[in-house]
Every structure is written in structure tokens, then in C-alpha cells.
Protein backbone atom coordinates (compact mmCIF):
# COMPACT_ATOMS: atom_id res chain seq x y z
CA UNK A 1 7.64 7.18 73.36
CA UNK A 2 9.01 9.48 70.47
CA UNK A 3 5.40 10.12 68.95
CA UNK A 4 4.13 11.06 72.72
CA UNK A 5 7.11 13.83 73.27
CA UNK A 6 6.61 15.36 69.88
CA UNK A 7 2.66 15.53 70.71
CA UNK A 8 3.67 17.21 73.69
CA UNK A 9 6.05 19.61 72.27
CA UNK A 10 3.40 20.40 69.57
CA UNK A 11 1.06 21.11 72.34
CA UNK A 12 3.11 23.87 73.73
CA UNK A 13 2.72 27.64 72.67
CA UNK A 14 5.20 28.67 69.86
CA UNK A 15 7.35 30.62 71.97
CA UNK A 16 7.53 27.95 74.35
CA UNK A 17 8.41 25.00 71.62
CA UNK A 18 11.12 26.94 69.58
CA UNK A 19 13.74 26.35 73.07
CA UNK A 20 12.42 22.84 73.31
CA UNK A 21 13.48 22.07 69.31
CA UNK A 22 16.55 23.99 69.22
CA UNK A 23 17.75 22.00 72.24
CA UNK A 24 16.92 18.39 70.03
CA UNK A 25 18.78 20.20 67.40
CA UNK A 26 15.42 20.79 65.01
CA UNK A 27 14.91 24.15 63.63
CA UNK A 28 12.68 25.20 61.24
CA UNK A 29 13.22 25.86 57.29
CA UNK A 30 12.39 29.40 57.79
CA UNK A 31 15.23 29.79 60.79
CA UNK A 32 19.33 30.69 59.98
CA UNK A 33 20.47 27.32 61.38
CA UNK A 34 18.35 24.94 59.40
CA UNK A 35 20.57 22.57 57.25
CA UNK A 36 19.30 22.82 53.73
CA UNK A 37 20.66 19.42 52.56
CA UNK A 38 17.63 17.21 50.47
CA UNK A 39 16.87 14.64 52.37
CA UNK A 40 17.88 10.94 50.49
CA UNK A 41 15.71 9.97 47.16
CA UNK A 42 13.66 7.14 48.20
CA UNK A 43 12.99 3.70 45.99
CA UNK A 44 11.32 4.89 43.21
CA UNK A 45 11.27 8.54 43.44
CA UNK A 46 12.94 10.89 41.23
CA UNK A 47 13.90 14.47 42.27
CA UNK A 48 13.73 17.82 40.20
CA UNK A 49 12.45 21.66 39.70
CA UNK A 50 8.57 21.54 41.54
CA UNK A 51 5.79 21.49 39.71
CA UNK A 52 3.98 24.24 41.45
CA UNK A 53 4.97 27.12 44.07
CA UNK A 54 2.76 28.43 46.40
CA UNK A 55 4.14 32.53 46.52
CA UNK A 56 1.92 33.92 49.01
CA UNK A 57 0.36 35.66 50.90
CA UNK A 58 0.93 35.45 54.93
CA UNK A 59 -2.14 34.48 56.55
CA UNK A 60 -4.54 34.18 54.16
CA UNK A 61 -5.28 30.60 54.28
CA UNK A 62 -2.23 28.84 52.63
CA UNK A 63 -1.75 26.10 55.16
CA UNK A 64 -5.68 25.09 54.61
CA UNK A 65 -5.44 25.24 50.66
CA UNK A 66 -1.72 23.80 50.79
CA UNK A 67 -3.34 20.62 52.65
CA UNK A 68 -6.15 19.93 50.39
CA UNK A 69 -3.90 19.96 47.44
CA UNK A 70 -1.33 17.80 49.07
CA UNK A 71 -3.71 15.70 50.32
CA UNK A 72 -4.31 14.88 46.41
CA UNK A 73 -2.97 11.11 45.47
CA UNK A 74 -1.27 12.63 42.20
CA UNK A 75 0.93 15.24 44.59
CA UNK A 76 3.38 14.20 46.51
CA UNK A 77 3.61 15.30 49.73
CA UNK A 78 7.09 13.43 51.77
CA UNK A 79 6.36 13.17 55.64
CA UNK A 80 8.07 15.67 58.06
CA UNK A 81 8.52 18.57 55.09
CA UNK A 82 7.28 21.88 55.78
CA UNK A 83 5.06 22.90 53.14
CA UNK A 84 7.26 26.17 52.89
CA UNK A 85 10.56 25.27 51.98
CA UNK A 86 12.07 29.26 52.22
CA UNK A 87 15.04 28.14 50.51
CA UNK A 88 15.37 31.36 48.48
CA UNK A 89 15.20 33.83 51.54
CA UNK A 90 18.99 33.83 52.21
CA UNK A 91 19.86 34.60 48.98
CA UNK A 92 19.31 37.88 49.66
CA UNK A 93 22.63 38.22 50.10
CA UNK A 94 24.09 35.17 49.13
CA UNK A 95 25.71 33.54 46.31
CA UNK A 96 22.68 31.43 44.21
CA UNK A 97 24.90 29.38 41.00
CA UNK A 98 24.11 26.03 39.79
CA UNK A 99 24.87 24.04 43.35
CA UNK A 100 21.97 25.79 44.72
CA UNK A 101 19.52 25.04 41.77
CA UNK A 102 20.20 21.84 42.33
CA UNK A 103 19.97 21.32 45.62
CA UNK A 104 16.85 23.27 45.62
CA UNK A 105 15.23 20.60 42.99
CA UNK A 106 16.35 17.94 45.56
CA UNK A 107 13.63 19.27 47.93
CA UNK A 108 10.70 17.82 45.52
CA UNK A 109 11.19 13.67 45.37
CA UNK A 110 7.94 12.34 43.69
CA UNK A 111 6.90 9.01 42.04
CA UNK A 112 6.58 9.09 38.27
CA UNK A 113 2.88 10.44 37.44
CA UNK A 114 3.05 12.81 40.31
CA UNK A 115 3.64 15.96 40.61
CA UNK A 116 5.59 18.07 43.75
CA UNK A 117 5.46 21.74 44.78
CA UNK A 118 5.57 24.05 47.99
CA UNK A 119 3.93 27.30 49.42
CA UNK A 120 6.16 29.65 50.98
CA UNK A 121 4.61 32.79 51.61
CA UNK A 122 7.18 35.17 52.14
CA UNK A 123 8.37 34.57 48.92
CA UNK A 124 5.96 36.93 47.28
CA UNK A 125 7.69 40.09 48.82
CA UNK A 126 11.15 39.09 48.37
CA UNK A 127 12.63 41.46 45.47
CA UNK A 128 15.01 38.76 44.57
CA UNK A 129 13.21 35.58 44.56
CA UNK A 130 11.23 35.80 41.56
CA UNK A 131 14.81 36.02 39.15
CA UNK A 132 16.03 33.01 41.13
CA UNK A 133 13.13 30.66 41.36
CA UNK A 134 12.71 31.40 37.30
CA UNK A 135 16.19 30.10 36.83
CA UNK A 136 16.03 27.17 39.27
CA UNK A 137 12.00 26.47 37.94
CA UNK A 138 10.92 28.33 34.68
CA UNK A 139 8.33 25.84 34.23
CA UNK A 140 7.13 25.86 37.13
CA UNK A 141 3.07 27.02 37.89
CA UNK A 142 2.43 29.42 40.53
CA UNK A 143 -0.51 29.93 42.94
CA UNK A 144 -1.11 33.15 45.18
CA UNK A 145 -3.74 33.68 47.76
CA UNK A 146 -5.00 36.81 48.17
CA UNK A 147 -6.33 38.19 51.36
CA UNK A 148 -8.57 41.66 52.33
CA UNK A 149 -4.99 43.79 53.05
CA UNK A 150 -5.61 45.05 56.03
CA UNK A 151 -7.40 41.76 57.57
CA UNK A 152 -3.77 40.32 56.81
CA UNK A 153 -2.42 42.58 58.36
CA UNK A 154 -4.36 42.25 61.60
CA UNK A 155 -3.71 38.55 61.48
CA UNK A 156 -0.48 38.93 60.60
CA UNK A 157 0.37 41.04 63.64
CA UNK A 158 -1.30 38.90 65.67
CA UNK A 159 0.88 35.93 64.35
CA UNK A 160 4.06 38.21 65.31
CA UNK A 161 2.46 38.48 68.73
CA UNK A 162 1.78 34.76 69.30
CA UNK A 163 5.50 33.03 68.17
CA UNK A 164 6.90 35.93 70.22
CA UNK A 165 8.60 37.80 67.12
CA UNK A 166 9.27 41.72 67.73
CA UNK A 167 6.57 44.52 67.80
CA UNK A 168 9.41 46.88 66.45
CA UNK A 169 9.24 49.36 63.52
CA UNK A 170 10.96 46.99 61.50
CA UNK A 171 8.33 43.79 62.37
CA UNK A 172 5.54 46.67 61.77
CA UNK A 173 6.94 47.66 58.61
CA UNK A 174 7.20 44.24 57.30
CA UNK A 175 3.72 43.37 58.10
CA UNK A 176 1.97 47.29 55.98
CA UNK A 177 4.01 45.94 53.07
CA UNK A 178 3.08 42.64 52.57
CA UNK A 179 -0.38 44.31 51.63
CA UNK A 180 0.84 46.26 49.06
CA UNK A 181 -0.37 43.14 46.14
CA UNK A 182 -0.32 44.63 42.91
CA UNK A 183 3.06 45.96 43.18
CA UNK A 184 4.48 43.05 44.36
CA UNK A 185 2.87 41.17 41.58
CA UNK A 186 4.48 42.94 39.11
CA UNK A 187 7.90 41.98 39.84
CA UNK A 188 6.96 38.70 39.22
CA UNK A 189 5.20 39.38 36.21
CA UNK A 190 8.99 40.77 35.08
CA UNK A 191 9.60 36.88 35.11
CA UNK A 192 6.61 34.52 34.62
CA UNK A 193 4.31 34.83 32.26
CA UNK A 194 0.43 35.61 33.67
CA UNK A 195 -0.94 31.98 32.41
CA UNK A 196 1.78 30.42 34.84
CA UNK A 197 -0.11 32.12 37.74
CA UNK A 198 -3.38 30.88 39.44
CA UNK A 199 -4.35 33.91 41.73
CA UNK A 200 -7.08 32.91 44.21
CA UNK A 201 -9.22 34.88 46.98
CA UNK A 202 -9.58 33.64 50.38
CA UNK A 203 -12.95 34.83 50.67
CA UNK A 204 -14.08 33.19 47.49
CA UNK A 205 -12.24 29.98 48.69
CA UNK A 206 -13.96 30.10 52.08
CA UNK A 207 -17.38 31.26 49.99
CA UNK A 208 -17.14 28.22 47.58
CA UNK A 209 -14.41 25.85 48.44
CA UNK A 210 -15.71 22.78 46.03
CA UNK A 211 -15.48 25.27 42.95
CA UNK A 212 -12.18 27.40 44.22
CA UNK A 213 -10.39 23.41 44.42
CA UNK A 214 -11.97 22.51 41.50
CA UNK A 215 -10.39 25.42 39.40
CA UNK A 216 -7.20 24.45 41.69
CA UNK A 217 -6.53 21.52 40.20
CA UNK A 218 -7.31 21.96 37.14
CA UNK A 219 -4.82 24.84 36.81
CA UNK A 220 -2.35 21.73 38.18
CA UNK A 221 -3.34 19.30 35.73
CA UNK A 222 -4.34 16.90 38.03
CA UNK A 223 -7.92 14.87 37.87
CA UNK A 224 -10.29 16.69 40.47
CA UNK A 225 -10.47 15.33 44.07
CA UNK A 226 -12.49 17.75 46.06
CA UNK A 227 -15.06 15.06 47.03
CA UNK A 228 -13.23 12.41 48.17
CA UNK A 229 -10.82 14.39 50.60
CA UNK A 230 -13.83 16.19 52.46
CA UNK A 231 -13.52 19.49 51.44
CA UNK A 232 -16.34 21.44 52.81
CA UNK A 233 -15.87 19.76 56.02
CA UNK A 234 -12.55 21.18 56.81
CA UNK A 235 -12.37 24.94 56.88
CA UNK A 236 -9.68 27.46 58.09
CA UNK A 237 -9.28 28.18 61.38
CA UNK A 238 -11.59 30.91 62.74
CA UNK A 239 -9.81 34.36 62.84
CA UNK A 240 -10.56 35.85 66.13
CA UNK A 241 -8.03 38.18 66.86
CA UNK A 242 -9.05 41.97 68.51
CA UNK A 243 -10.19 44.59 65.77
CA UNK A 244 -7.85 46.96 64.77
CA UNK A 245 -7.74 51.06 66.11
CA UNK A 246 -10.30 52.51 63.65
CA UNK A 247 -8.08 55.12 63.16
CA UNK A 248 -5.62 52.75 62.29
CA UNK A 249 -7.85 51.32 60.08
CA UNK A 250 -8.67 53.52 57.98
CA UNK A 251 -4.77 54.27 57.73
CA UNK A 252 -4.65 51.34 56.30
CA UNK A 253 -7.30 51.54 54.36
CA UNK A 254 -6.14 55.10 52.69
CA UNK A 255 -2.46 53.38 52.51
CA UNK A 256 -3.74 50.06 50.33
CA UNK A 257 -6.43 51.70 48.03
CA UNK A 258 -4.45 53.18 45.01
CA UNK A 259 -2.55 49.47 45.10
CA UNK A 260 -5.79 47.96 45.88
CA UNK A 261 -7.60 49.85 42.69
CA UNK A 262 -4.60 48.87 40.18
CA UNK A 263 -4.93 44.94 41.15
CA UNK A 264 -8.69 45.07 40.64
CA UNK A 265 -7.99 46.65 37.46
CA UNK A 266 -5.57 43.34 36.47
CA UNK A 267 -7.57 40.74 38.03
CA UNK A 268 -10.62 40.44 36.39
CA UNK A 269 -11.43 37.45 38.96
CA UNK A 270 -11.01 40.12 42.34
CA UNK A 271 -14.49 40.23 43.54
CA UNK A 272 -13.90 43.73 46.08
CA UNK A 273 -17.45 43.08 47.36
CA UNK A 274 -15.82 40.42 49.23
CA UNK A 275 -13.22 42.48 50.99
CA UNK A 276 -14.81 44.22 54.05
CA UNK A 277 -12.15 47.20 54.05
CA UNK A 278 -12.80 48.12 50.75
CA UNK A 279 -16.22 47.11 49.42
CA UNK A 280 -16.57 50.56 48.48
CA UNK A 281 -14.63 49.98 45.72
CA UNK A 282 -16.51 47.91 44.19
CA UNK A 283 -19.24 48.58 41.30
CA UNK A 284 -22.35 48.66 41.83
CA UNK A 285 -22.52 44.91 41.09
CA UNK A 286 -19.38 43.80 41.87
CA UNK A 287 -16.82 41.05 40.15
CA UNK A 288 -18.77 38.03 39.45
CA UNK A 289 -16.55 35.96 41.83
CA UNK A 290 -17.17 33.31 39.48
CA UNK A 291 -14.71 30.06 38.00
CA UNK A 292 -10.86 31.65 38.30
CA UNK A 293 -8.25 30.90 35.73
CA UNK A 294 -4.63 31.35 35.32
CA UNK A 295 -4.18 35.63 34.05
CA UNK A 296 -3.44 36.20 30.82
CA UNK A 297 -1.73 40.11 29.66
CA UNK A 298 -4.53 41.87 28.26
């Protein structure tokens, strides 16, 4: 009878289902009221700092990538987690000390040989979370997925749109700077050093997802598993929200390209030929697109 209701409430558009939880008491890690208490250490496991940390971006195929590597028999993956934890985003203005640290690391239980990690996205463009996820993790890898900006942005406004959050100049400004990539990036390169980051394209994953996973988990240390979980028969879902204004495009497009320019510049994997909004960047051959690996300072 339980498994029924909860595939009924899952049925129900997001605006719809968030009243329907909240009245069962369940929120969501991402809302004020969650309770951020680890759930008990099973037989066996053992808990500490993850592994791996999925930083970002919004809507630019985390969930998809997130699955496949969970879906790994060397990651651990505990049933009824969210893949993004957002336990850093109140500490914005809260206290973050040793209690916190460790009840953070009491979010990853795993079985000895595995390894346990999360993807929040809205961690990338939090000023404050790189400083305290390097003293709760310093060892920790991280992976970024990188989207066309302004396709993210479309998507993500769309997203806004669909779980009923506010069209306001607040929600608008949120959404223009998640774009801004390369000087978010840099923050965290204040922190981490480049060969703990794996920075993927979504376009390239979607291109070449076999290769993209490939270069995934080797970056994770784990034995390569694209074949056996089926990878190039489960692809994002298709993006078919309304084009943007193309005056507001090219907004965007003028907004993003200096930012856009200086990441190419870093990222010798960015292929911009790949990137609809901003092709025209691109050489006249452009990135090779080829096997990614973790940065490295030049």
C-alpha cells in the first residue's frame, strides 16, 4: 500500500507533491526544514569524508551522469538519499565547527572497497562552500558538468517555472549567474588543487557517453563499468522547453563571452564547437573534444 501512494505522489507535478510531503512530514535536503541527522550506520558499513563531490552545474545533466556512476558496484549508493545532499547551503550564515564536519561525513556509509560521494549542484556558486567542504573533505575528488551557458539558463528557468519557484529579479538573477563558469571556478581553485577536479561537457557526454564514463571512472579509481550498466541506452531527458527572446539571447550571449573566452583558455578539454551560443568562438578547428582528464595549473 506504501509503495502505491508514493508512486502516486511521484506522479503528481512538483508543485502539486511538495503540499502532499510536507503534510507526511518529508521535505527535501535542499528545503529549511529538512533534519540533517545521518541516518544509522548499517552492519558493515563505515562512515566518513566522500570520496567524490559532484559541484555542479544546474541542469546540465547531473542526475543522468550521477546515476550511471552510482549505479557502479564499487560506489555506494544507500536507498532513499538524494544524490544532492546541500548540506553546506545554510552555512551561509551559520556556524560550520567540528560537529558539522562530522555529521556531514555521516552522510556517506559505504562497505570497505567502496567508495561514496554526492552531486549537489548549487554548490558550485556558493562563495562559501568551497573553504568548508576543503576542511570537512580535502581529499576529496571533484566532478563538474559543464553546460552551453545560456542553454542552462533556458532550462534552468524553465525548472523555476515547473516546481513553481518565483519569476522575480532575485530567481532571474540567480539563474544569469550560475553561467558565469570560469569565475566561479576560480574560487575553488583558491582551495583544491586542478588534478582533484574532473571537468566534463554535457555535449561531449551526450556525443560519446562510453568514452566520457570511461574517463569518469577512471578519474574515481574505480574498474570501468560502462558496458554492463547500459550506458548508451539511457540518455538524458530531451530538453524541450520554448527558445529564448533572441534579443534576450544574444544578451546572454554578450553577458557570458569574456567568462566564456577565459574558461576556454583554462580548459584545454572545452570543445566551443559544441556549444550552439558560442561556436563562434571557436578556432577554425575547434578543441579536439577528445579523452578528458583531471586539470592540472599550467
Amino acid at each position: 500500500m506504501r509503495d502505491r501512494a508514493e508512486r502516486i505522489v511521484a506522479r503528481l507535478p512538483p508543485a502539486a507533491r511538495r503540499p502532499v510531503l510536507h503534510g507526511l512530514g518529508r521535505f527535501a535536503p535542499w528545503e529549511p526544514e529538512f533534519d540533517f541527522t545521518p541516518p544509522p550506520v548499517g552492519t558493515g558499513d563505515q562512515v566518513g569524508p566522500p570520496d567524490f563531490v559532484g559541484i555542479g552545474v544546474q541542469k546540465a545533466g547531473t542526475t543522468w551522469w550521477y546515476d550511471h556512476i552510482s549505479a557502479h558496484p564499487s560506489v555506494a549508493s544507500p536507498a532513499g538519499v538524494h544524490k544532492e545532499r546541500h548540506f553546506f547551503d545554510r552555512f551561509g550564515a551559520q556556524h560550520f565547527g567540528t560537529r558539522e564536519v562530522e555529521q556531514y561525513h555521516g552522510w556517506f556509509p559505504r562497505r570497505p572497497g567502496q567508495i561514496a560521494g554526492e552531486w549537489t549542484p548549487d554548490y558550485f556558486t556558493h562563495d562559501w562552500t568551497p573553504e568548508l567542504l576543503y576542511r570537512a573533505a580535502p581529499d576529496t575528488r571533484l566532478l563538474l558538468l559543464l553546460r552551453d551557458p545560456v542553454d542552462r539558463f533556458r532550462s534552468g528557468l524553465a525548472h523555476r517555472r515547473r516546481v513553481g519557484e518565483p519569476m522575480d529579479g532575485g530567481g532571474i538573477a540567480d539563474a544569469v549567474q550560475r553561467g558565469y563558469y570560469h569565475r566561479a571556478l576560480l574560487r575553488w581553485f583558491d582551495h583544491f588543487d586542478e588534478d582533484r577536479f574532473l571537468i566534463l561537457q554535457y555535449e561531449q557526454c551526450v556525443g560519446d557517453p562510453t568514452r566520457q564514463l570511461e574517463a569518469t571512472f577512471r578519474f574515481l579509481g574505480v574498474p570501468d563499468a560502462s558496458g554492463p550498466i547500459g550506458l548508451q541506452e539511457v540518455m538524458p531527458p530531451a530538453d524541450r522547453h520554448e527558445p529564448l527572446d533572441r534579443e534576450l539571447t544574444q544578451r546572454l550571449v554578450d553577458l557570458y563571452e569574456a567568462d566564456v573566452r577565459a574558461l576556454d583558455e583554462r580548459l584545454p578539454t572545452l570543445d566551443l564547437s559544441l556549444w550552439p551560443n558560442f561556436a563562434h568562438l571557436a578556432g577554425p578547428v575547434g578543441h579536439s573534444g577528445g579523452e578528458n582528464s583531471p586539470l592540472r595549473r599550467p
